[in-house]
N, C-alpha and C. Protein backbone atom coordinates (compact mmCIF):
# COMPACT_ATOMS: atom_id res chain seq x y z
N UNK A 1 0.85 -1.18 0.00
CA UNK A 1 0.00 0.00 0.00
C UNK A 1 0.89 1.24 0.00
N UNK A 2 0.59 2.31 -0.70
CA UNK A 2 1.34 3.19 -1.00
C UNK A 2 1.18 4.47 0.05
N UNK A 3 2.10 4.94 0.99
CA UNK A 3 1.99 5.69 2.13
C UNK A 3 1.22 7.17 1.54
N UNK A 4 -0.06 7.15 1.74
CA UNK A 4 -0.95 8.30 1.52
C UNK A 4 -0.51 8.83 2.96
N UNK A 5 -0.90 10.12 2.76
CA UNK A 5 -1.25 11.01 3.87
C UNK A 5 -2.10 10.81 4.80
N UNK A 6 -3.24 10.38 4.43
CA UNK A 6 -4.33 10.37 5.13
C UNK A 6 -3.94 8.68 6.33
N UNK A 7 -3.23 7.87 5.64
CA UNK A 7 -2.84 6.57 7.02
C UNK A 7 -2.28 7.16 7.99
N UNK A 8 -2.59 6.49 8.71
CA UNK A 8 -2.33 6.07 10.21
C UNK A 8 -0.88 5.04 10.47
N UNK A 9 -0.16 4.97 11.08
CA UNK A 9 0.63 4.29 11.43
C UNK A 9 0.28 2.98 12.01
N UNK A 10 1.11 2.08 11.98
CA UNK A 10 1.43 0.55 12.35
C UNK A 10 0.77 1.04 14.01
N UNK A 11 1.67 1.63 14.67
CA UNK A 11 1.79 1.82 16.10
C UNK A 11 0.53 2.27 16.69
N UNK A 12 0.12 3.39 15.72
CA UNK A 12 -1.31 4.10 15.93
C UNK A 12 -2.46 3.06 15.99
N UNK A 13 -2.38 2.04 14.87
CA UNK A 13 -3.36 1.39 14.48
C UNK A 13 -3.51 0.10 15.67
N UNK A 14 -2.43 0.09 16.58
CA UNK A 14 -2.19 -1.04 17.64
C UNK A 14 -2.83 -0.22 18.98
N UNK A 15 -3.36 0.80 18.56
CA UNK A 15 -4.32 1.71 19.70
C UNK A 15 -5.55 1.17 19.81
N UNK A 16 -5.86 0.92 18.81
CA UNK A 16 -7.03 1.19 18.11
C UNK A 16 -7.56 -0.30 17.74
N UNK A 17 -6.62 -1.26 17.23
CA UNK A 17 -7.28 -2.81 16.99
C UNK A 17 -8.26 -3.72 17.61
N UNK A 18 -8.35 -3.90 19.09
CA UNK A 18 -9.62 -4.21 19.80
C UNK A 18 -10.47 -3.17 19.43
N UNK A 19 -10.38 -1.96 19.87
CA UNK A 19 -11.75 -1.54 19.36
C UNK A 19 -12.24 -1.95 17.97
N UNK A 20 -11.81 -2.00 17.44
CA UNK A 20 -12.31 -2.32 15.59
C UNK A 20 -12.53 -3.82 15.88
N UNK A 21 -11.68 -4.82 16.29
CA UNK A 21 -11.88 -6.32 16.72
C UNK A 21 -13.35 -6.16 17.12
N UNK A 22 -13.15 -5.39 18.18
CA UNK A 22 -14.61 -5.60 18.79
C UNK A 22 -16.11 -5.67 18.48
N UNK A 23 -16.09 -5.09 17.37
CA UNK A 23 -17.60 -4.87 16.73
C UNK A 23 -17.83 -5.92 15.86
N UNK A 24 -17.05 -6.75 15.39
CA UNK A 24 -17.47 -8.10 15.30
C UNK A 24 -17.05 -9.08 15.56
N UNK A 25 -17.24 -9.79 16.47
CA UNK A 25 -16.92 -11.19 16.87
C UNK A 25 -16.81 -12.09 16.11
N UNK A 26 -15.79 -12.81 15.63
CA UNK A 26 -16.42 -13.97 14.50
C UNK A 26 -14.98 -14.89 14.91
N UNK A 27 -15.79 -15.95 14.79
CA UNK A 27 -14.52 -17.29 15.01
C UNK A 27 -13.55 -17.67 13.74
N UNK A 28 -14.05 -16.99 12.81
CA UNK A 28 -13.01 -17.34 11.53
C UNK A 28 -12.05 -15.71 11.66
N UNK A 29 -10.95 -16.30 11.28
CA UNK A 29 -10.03 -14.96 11.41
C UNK A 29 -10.37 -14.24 10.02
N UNK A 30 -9.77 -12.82 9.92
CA UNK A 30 -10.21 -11.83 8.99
C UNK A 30 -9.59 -12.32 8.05
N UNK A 31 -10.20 -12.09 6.79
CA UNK A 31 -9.40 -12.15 5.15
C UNK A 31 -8.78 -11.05 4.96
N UNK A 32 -9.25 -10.15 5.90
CA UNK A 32 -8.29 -8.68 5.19
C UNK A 32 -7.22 -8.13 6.27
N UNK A 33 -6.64 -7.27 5.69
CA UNK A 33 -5.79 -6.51 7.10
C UNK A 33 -6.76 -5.49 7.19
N UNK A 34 -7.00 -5.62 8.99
CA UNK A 34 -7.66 -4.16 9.44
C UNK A 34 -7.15 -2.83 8.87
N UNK A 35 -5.28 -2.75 9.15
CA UNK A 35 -5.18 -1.96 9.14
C UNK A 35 -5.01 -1.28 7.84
N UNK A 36 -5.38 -2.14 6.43
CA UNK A 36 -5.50 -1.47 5.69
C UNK A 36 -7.06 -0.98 5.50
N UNK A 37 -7.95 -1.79 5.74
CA UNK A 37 -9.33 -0.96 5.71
C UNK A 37 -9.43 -0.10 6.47
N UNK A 38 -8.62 0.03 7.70
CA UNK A 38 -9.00 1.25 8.17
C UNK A 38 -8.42 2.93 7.78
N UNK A 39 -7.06 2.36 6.94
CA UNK A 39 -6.64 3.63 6.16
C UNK A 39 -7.44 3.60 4.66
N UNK A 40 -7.89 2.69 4.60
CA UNK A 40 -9.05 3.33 2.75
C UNK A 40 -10.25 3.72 3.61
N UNK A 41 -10.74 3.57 4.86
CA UNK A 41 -11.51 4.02 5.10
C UNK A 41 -11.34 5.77 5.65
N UNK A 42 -10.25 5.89 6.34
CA UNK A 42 -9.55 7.17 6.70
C UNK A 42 -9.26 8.14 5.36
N UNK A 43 -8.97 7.36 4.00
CA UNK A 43 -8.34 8.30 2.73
C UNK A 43 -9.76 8.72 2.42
N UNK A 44 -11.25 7.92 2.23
CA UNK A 44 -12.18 8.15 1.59
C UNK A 44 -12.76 9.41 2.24
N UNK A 45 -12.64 9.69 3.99
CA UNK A 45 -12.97 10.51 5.09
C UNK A 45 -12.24 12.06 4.71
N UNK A 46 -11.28 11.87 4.48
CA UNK A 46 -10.02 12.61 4.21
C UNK A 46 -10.25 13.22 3.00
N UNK A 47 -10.77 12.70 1.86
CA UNK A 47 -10.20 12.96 0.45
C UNK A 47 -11.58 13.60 -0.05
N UNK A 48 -12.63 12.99 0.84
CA UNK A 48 -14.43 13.55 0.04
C UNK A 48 -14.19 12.46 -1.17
N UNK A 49 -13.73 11.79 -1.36
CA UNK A 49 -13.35 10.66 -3.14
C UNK A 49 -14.88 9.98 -2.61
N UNK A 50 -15.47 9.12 -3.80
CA UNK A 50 -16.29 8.42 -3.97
C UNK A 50 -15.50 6.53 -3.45
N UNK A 51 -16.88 5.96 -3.50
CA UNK A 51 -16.22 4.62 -2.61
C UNK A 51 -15.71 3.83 -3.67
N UNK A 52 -16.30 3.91 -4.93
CA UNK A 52 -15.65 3.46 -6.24
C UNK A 52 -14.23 3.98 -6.42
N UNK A 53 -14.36 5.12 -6.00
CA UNK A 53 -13.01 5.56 -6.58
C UNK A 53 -11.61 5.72 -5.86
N UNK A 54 -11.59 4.05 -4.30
CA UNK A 54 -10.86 4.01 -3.62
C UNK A 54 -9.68 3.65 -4.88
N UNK A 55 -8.78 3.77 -4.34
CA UNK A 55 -7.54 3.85 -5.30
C UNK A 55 -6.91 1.83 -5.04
N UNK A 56 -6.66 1.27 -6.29
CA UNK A 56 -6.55 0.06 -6.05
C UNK A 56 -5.78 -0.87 -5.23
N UNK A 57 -4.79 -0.21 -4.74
CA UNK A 57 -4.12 -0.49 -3.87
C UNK A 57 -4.31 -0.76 -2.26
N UNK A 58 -5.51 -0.31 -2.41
CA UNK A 58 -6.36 -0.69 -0.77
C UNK A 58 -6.66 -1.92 -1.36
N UNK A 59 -7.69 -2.49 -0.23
CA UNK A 59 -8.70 -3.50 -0.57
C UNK A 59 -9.83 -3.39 -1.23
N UNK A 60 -10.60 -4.03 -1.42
CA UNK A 60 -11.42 -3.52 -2.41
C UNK A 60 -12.63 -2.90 -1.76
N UNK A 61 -13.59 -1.61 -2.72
CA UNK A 61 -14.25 -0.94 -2.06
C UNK A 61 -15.37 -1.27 -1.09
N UNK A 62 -15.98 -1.99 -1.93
CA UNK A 62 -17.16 -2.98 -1.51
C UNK A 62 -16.28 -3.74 0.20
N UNK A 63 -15.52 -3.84 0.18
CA UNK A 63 -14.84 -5.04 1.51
C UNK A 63 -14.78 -3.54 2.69
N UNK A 64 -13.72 -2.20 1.98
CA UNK A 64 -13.93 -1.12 2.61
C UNK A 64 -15.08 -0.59 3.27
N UNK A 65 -16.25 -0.61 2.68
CA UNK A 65 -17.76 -0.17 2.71
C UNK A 65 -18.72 -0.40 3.52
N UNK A 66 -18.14 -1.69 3.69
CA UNK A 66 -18.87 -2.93 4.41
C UNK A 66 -18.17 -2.62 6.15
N UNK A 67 -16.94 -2.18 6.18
CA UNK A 67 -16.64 -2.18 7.90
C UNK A 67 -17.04 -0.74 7.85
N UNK A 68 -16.73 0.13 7.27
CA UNK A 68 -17.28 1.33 7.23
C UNK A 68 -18.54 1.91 7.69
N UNK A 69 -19.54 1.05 7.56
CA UNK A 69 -21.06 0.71 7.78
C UNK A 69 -20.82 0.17 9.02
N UNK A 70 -20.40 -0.60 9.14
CA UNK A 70 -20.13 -1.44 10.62
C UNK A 70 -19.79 -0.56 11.71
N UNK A 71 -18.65 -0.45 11.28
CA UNK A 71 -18.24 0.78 12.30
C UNK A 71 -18.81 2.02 12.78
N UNK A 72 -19.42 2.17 11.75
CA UNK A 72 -20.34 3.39 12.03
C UNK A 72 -21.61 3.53 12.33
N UNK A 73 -21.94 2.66 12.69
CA UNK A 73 -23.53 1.95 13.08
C UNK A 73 -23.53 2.53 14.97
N UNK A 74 -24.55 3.24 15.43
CA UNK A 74 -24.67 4.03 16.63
C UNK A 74 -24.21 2.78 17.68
N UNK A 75 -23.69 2.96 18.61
CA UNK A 75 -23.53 1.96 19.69
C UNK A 75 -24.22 2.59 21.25
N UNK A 76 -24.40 3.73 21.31
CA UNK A 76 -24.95 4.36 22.56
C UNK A 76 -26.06 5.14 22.27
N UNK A 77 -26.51 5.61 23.63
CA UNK A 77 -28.04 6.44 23.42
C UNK A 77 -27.42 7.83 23.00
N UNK A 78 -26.58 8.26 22.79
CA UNK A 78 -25.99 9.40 22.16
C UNK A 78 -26.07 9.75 20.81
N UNK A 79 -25.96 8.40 19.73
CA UNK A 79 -25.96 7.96 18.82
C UNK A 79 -24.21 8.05 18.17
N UNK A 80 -23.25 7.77 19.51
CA UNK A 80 -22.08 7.41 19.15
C UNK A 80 -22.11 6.49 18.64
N UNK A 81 -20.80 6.15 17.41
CA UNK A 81 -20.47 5.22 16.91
C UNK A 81 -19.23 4.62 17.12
N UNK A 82 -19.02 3.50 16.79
CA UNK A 82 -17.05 3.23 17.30
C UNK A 82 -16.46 3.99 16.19
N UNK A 83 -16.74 4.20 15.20
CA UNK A 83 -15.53 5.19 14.30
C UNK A 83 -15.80 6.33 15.28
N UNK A 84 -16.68 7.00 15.12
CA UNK A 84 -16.43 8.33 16.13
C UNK A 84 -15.36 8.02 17.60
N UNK A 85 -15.89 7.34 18.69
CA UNK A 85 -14.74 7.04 19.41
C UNK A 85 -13.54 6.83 18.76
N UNK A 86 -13.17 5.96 17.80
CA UNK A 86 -11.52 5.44 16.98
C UNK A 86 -11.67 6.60 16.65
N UNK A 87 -12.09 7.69 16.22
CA UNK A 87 -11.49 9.24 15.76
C UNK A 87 -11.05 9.89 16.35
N UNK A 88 -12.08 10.05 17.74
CA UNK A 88 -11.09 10.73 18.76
C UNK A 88 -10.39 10.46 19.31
N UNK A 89 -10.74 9.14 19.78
CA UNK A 89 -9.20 8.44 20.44
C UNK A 89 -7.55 8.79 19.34
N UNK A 90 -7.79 8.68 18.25
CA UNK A 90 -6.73 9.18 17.98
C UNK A 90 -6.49 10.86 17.39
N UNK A 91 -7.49 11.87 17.92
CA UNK A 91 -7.53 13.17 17.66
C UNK A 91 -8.06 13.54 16.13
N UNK A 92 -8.67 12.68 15.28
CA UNK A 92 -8.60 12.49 14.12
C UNK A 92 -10.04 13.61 14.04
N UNK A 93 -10.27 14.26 12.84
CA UNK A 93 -12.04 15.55 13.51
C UNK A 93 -12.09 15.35 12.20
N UNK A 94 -13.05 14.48 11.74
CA UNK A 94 -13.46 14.18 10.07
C UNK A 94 -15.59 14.50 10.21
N UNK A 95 -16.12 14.95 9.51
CA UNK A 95 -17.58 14.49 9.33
C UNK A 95 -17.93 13.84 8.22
N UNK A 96 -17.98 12.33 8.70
CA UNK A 96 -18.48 11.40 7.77
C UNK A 96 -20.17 10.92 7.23
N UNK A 97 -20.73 12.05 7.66
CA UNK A 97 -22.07 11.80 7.70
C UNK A 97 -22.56 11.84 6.04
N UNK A 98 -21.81 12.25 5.24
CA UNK A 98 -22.00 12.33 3.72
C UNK A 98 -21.42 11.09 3.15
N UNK A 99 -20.79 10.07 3.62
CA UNK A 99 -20.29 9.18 3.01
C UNK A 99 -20.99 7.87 3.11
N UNK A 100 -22.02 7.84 3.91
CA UNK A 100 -22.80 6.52 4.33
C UNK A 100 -24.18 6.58 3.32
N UNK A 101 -24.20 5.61 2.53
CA UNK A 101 -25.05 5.16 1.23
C UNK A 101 -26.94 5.94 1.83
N UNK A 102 -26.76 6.44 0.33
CA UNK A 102 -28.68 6.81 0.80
C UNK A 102 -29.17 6.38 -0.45
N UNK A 103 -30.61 5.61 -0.38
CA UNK A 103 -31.06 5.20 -1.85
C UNK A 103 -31.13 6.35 -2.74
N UNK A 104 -31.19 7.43 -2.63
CA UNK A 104 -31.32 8.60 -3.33
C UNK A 104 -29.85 9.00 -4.20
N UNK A 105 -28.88 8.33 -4.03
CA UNK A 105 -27.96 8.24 -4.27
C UNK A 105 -27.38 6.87 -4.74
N UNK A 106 -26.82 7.21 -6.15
CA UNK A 106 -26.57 6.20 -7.25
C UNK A 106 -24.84 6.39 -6.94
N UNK A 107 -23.82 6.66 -6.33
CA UNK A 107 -22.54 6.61 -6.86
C UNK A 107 -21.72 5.60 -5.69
N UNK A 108 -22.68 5.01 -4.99
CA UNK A 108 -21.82 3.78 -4.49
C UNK A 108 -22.05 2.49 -5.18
């Protein structure tokens, strides 16, 4: 993966791995590296780019999209999400509220 701006570090991302572990439990281990979905998910946050138009060198968008959704799904009566916590926990101040699919919208 080619060091964009918008990643996070190895070290950073070892902050942060249980929390992301955490939101899904599953007895088969992951096919992907977290820590690259979590930097195509950080470049797409970062960049305003479309989810098609993650750059190929991530994983693929659809695989991106999918924890993206996950992650961002409310977990408290606040309507926090764990990306919001994983943002601040690492000081990160993005508004991703334009990037999560609406049927009214054809470009995912």
């Amino acid at each position: 993966m080619i060091g964009y701006p918008s990643n996070i570090t190895r070290q950073q991302f070892e902050l942060i791995r249980p929390d992301l572990e955490a939101v899904r439990q599953r007895t088969r281990p992951h096919q992907v590296d977290l820590y690259e979905i979590f930097n195509a998910v950080l470049y797409i946050l970062r960049t305003g780019s479309q989810w098609r138009q993650l750059p190929h060198d991530f994983p693929k968008w659809q695989t991106a999209y999918g924890y993206f959704r996950r992650w961002s799904e409310p977990i408290d009566e606040v309507g926090n999400s764990q990306l919001d916590l994983i943002l601040q926990k690492l000081s990160i101040k993005v508004d991703y509220t334009w990037a999560v699919w609406h049927p009214l919208h054809s470009s995912f």
